[in-house]
N, C-alpha and C. Protein backbone atom coordinates (compact mmCIF):
# COMPACT_ATOMS: atom_id res chain seq x y z
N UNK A 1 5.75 17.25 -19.70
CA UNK A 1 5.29 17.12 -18.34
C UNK A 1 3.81 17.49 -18.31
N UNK A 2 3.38 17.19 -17.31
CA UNK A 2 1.67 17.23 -17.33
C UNK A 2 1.37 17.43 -15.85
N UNK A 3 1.65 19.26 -15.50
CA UNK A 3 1.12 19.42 -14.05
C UNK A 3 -0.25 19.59 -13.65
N UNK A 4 -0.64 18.85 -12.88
CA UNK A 4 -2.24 19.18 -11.95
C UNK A 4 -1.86 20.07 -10.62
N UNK A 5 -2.61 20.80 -10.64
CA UNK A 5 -2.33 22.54 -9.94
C UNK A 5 -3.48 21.57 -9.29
N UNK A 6 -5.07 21.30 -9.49
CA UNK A 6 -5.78 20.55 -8.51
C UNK A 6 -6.55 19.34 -8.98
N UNK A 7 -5.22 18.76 -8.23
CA UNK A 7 -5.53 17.61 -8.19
C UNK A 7 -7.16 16.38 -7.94
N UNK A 8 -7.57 15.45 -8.43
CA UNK A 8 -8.71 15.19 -7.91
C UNK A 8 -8.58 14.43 -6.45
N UNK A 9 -7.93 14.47 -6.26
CA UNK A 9 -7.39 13.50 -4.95
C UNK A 9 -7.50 14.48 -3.98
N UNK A 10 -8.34 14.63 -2.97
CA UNK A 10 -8.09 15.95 -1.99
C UNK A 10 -6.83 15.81 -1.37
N UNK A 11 -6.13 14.64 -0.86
CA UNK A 11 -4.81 14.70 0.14
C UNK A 11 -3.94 15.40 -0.86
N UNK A 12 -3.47 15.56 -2.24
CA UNK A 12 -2.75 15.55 -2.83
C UNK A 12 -2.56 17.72 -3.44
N UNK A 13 -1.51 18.10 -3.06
CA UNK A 13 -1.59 19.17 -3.58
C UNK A 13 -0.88 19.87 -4.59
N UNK A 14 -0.30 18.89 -5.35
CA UNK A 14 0.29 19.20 -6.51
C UNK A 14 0.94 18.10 -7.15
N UNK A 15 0.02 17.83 -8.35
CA UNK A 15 0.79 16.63 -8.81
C UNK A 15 1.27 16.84 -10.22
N UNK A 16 2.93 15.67 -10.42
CA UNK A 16 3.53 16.12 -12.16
C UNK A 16 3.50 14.94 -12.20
N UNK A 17 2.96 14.39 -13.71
CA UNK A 17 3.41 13.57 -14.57
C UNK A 17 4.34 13.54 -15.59
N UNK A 18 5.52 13.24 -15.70
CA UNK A 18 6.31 12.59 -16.98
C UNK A 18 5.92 11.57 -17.62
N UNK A 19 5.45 11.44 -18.89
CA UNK A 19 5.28 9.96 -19.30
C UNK A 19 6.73 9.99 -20.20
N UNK A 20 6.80 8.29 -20.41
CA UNK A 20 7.92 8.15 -20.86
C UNK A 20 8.11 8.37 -22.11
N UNK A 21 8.97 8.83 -23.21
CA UNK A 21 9.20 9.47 -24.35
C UNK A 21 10.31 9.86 -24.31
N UNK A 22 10.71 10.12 -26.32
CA UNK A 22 12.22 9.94 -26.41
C UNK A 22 13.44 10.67 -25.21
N UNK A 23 14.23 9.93 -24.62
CA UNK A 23 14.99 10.58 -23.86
C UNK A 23 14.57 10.35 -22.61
N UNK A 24 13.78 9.50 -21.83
CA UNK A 24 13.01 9.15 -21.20
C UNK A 24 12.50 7.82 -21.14
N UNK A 25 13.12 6.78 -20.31
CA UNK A 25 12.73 5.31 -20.93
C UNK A 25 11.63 4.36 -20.05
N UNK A 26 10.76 5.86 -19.37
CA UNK A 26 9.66 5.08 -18.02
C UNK A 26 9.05 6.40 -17.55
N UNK A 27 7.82 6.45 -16.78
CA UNK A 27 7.23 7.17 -16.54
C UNK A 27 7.59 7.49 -15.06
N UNK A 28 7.66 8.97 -14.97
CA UNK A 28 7.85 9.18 -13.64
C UNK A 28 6.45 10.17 -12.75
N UNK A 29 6.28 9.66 -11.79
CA UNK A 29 4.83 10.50 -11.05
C UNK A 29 5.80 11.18 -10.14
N UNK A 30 5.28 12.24 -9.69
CA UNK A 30 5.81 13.44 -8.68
C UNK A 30 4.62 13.96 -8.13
N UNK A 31 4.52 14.13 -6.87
CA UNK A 31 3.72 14.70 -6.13
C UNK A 31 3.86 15.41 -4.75
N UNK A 32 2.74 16.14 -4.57
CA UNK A 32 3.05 16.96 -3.14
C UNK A 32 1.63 16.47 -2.55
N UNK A 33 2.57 16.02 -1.09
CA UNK A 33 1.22 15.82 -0.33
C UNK A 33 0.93 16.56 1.13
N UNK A 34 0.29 17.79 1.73
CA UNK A 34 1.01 18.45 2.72
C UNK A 34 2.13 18.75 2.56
N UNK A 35 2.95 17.96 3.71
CA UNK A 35 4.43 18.76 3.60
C UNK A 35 5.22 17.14 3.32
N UNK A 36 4.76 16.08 2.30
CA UNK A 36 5.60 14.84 1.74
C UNK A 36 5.52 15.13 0.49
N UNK A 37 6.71 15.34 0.06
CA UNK A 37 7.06 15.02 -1.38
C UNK A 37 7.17 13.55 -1.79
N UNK A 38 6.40 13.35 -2.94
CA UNK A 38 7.01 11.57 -3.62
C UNK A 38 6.79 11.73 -4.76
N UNK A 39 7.64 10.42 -4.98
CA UNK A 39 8.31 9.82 -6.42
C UNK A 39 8.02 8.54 -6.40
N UNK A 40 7.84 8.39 -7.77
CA UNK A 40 7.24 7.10 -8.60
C UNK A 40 7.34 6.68 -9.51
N UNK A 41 8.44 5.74 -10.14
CA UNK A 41 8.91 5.28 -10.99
C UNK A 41 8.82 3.85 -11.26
N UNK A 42 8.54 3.52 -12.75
CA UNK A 42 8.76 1.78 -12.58
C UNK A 42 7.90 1.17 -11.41
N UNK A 43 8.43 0.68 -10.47
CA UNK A 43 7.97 -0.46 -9.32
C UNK A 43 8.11 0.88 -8.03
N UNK A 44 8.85 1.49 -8.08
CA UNK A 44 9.32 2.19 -7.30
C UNK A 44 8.39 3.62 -6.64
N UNK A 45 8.59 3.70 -5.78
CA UNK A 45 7.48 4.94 -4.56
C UNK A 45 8.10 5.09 -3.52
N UNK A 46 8.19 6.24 -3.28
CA UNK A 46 9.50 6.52 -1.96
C UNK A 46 8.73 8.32 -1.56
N UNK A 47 8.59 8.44 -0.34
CA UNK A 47 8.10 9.57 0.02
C UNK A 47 9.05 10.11 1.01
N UNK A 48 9.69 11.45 1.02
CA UNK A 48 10.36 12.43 1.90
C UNK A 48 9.59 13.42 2.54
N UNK A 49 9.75 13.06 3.96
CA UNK A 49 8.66 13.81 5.20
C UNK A 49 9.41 13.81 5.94
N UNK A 50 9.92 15.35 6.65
CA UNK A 50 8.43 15.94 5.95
C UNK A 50 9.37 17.22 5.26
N UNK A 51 9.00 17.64 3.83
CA UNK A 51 9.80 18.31 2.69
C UNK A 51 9.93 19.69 3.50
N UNK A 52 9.54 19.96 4.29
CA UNK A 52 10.39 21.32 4.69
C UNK A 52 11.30 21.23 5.28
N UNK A 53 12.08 20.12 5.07
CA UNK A 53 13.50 19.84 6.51
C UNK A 53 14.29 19.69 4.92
N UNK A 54 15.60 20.67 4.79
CA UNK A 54 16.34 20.85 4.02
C UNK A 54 17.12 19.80 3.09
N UNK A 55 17.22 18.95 4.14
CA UNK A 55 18.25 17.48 3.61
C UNK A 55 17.13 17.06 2.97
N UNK A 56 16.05 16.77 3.12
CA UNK A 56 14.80 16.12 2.60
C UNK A 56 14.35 16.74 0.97
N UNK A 57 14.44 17.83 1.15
CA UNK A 57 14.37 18.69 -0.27
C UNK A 57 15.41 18.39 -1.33
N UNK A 58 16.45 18.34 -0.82
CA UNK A 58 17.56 18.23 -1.55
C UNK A 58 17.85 16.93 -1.81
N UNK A 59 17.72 15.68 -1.07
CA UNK A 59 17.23 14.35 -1.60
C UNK A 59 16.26 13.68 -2.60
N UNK A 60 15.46 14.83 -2.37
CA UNK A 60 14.36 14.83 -3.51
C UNK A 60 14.85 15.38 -4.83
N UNK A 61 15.33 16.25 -4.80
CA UNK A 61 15.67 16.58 -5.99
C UNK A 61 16.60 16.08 -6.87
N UNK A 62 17.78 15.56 -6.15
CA UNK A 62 18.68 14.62 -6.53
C UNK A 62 18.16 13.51 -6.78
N UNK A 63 17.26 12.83 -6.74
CA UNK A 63 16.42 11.57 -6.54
C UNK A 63 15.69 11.75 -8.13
N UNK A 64 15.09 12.75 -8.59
CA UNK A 64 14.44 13.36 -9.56
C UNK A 64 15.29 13.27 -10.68
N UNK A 65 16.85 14.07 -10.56
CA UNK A 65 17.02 14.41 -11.68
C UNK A 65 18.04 13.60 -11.70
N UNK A 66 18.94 12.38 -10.67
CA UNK A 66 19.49 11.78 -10.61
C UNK A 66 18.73 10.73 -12.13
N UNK A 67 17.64 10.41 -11.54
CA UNK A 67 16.61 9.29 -12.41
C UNK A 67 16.64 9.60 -13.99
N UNK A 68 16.23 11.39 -14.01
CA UNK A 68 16.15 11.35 -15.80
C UNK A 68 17.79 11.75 -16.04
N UNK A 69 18.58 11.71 -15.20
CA UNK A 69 19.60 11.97 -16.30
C UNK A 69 20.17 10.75 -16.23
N UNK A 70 20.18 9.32 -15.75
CA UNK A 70 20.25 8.64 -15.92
C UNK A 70 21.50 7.84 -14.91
N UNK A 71 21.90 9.06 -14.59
CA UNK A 71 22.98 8.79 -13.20
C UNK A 71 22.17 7.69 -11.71
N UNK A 72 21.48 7.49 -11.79
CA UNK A 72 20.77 6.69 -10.56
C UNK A 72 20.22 5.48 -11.32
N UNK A 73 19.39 4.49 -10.88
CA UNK A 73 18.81 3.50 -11.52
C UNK A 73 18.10 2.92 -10.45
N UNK A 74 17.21 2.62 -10.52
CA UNK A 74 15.96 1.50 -9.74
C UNK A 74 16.85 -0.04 -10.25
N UNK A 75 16.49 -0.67 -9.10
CA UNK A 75 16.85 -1.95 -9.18
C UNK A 75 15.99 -2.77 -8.27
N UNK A 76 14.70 -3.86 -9.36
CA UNK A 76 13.96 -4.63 -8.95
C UNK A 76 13.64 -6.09 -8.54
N UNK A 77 12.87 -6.46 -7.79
CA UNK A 77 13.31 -7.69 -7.38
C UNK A 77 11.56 -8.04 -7.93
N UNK A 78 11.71 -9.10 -8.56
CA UNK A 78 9.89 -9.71 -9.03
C UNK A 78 9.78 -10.80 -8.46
N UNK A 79 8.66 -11.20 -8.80
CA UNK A 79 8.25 -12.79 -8.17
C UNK A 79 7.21 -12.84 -9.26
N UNK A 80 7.30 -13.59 -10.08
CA UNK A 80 6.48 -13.51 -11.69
C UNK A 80 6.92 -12.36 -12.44
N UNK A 81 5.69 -11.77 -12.31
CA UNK A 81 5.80 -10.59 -12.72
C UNK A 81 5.23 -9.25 -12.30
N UNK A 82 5.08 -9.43 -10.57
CA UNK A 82 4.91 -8.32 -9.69
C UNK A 82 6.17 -8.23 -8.72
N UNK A 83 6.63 -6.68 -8.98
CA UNK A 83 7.92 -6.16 -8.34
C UNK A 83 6.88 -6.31 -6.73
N UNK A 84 8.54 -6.79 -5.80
CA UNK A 84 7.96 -7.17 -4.39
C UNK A 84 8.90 -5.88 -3.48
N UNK A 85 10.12 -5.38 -4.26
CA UNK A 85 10.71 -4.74 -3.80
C UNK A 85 11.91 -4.05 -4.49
N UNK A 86 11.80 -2.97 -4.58
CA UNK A 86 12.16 -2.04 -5.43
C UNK A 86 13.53 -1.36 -4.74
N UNK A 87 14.70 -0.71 -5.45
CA UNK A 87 15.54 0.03 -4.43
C UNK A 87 16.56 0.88 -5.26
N UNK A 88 15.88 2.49 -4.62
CA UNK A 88 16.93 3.54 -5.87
C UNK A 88 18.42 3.29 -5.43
N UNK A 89 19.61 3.55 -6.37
CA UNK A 89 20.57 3.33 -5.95
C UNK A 89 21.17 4.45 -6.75
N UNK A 90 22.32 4.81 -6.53
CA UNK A 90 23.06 5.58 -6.63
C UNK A 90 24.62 5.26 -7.34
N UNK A 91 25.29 5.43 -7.97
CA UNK A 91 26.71 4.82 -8.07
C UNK A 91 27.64 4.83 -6.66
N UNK A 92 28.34 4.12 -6.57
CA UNK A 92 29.32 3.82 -5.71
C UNK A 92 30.56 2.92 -5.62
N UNK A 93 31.39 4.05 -5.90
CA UNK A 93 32.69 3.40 -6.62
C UNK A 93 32.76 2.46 -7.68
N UNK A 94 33.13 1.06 -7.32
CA UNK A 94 32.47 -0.08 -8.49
C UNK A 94 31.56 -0.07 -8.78
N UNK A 95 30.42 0.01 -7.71
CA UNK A 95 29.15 -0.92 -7.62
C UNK A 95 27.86 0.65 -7.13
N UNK A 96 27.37 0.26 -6.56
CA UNK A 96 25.86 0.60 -6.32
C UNK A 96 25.65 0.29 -4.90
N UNK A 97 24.92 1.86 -4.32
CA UNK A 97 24.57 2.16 -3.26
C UNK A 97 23.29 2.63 -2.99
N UNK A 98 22.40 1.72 -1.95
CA UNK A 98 20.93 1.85 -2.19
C UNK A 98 21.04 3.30 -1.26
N UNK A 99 19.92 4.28 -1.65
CA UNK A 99 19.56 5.13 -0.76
C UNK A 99 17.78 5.42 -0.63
N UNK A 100 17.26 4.37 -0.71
CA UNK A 100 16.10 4.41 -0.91
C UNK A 100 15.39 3.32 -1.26
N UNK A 101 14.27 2.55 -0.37
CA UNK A 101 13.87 1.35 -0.57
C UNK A 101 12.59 1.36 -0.50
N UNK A 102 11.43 0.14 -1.21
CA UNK A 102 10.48 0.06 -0.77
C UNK A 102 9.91 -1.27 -0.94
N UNK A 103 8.85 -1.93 -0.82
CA UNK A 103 8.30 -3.06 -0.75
C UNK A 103 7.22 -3.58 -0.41
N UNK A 104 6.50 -4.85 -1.48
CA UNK A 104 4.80 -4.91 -0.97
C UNK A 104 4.99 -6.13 -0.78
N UNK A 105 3.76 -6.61 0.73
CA UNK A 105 4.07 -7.58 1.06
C UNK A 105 3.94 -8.89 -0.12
N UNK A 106 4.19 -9.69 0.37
CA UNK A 106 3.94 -11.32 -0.65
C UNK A 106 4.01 -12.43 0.57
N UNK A 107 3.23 -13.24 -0.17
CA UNK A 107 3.05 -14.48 0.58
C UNK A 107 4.84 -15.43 0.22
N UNK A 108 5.41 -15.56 1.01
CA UNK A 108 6.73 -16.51 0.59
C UNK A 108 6.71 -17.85 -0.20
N UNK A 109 6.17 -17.62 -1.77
CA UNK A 109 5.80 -18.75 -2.40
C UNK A 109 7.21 -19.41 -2.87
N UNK A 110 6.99 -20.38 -3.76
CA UNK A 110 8.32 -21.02 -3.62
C UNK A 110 8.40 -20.68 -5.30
N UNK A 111 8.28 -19.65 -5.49
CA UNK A 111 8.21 -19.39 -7.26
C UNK A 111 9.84 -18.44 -6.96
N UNK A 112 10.41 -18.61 -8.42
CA UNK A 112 11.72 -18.02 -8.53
C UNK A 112 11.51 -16.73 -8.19
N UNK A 113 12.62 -15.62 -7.62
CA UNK A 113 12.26 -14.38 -7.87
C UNK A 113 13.25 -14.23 -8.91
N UNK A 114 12.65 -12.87 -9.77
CA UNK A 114 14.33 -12.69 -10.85
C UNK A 114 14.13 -10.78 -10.27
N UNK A 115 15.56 -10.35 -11.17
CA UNK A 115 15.44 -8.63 -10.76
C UNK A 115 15.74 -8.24 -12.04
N UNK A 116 15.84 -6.92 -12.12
CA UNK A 116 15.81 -6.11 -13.48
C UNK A 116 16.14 -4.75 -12.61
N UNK A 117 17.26 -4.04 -13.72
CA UNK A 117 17.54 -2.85 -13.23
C UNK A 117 16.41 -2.23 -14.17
N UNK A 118 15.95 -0.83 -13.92
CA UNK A 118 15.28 0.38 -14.49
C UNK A 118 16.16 1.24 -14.28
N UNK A 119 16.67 1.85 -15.88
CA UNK A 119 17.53 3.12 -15.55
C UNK A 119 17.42 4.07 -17.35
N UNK A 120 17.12 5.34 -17.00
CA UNK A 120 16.98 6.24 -18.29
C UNK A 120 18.50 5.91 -19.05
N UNK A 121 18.76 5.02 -19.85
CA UNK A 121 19.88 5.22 -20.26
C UNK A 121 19.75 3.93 -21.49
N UNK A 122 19.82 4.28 -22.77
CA UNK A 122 19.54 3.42 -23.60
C UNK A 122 20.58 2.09 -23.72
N UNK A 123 22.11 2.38 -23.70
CA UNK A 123 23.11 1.59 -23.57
C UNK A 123 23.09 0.34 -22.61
N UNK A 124 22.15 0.89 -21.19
CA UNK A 124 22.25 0.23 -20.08
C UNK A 124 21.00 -1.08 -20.46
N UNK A 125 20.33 -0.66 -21.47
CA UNK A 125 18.77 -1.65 -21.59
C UNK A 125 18.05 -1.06 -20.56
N UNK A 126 17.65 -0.07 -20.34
CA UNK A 126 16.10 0.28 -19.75
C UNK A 126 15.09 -0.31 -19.95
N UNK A 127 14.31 -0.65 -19.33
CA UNK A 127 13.52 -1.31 -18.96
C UNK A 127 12.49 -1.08 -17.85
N UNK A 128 11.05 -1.01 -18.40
CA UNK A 128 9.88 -0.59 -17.40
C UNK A 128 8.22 -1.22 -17.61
């Protein structure tokens, strides 16, 4: 891990880097901004505001360690090869339950989109 105590970014008041390495199949950013915690993975950026409200903390953290232990997974949607919309998910029963979404705009071209899961887990094909 690679913490900045001060950051060069003035909004930013504590930032961690993970880069990706064995046991680890993608880089994860962590940061404090005021009182928003965020996460940044793959395609993925999702901010909890404001981190002093309890459920919010504890989403975060589950969100964190859900990711490196490999229990959660990002699941992306591209258009070439820029993610347009990203979405953490969670297990759920069979399948997968988003609890966390995000997305940059795009012009509605008529190019294929394809998706790709991102998940710490070598068996699964990780991918980032």
């Amino acid at each position: 891990m690679e913490i900045d105590e001060n950051p060069s970014c003035r909004y930013l008041d504590l930032e961690m880097g993970i880069p990706k390495q064995p046991g680890l199949s993608f880089d994860i950013e962590l940061n404090l901004q005021d009182d928003e915690l965020y996460l940044g993975a793959s395609g993925f950026g999702f901010e909890w505001f404001p981190c002093n409200y309890d459920a919010h903390l504890d989403e975060y953290i589950d969100a964190v360690t859900g990711l490196i232990a490999g229990h959660y997974r990002i699941k992306e949607t591209l258009l070439g090869k820029k993610v347009i919309k990203s979405r953490l998910q969670v297990p759920d029963g069979g399948g997968w339950k988003t609890i966390a979404s995000c997305s940059d705009l795009h012009l509605p071209l008529f190019r294929k989109k394809t998706t790709r899961v991102v998940q710490n887990n070598e068996a699964a094909g990780a991918t980032a």
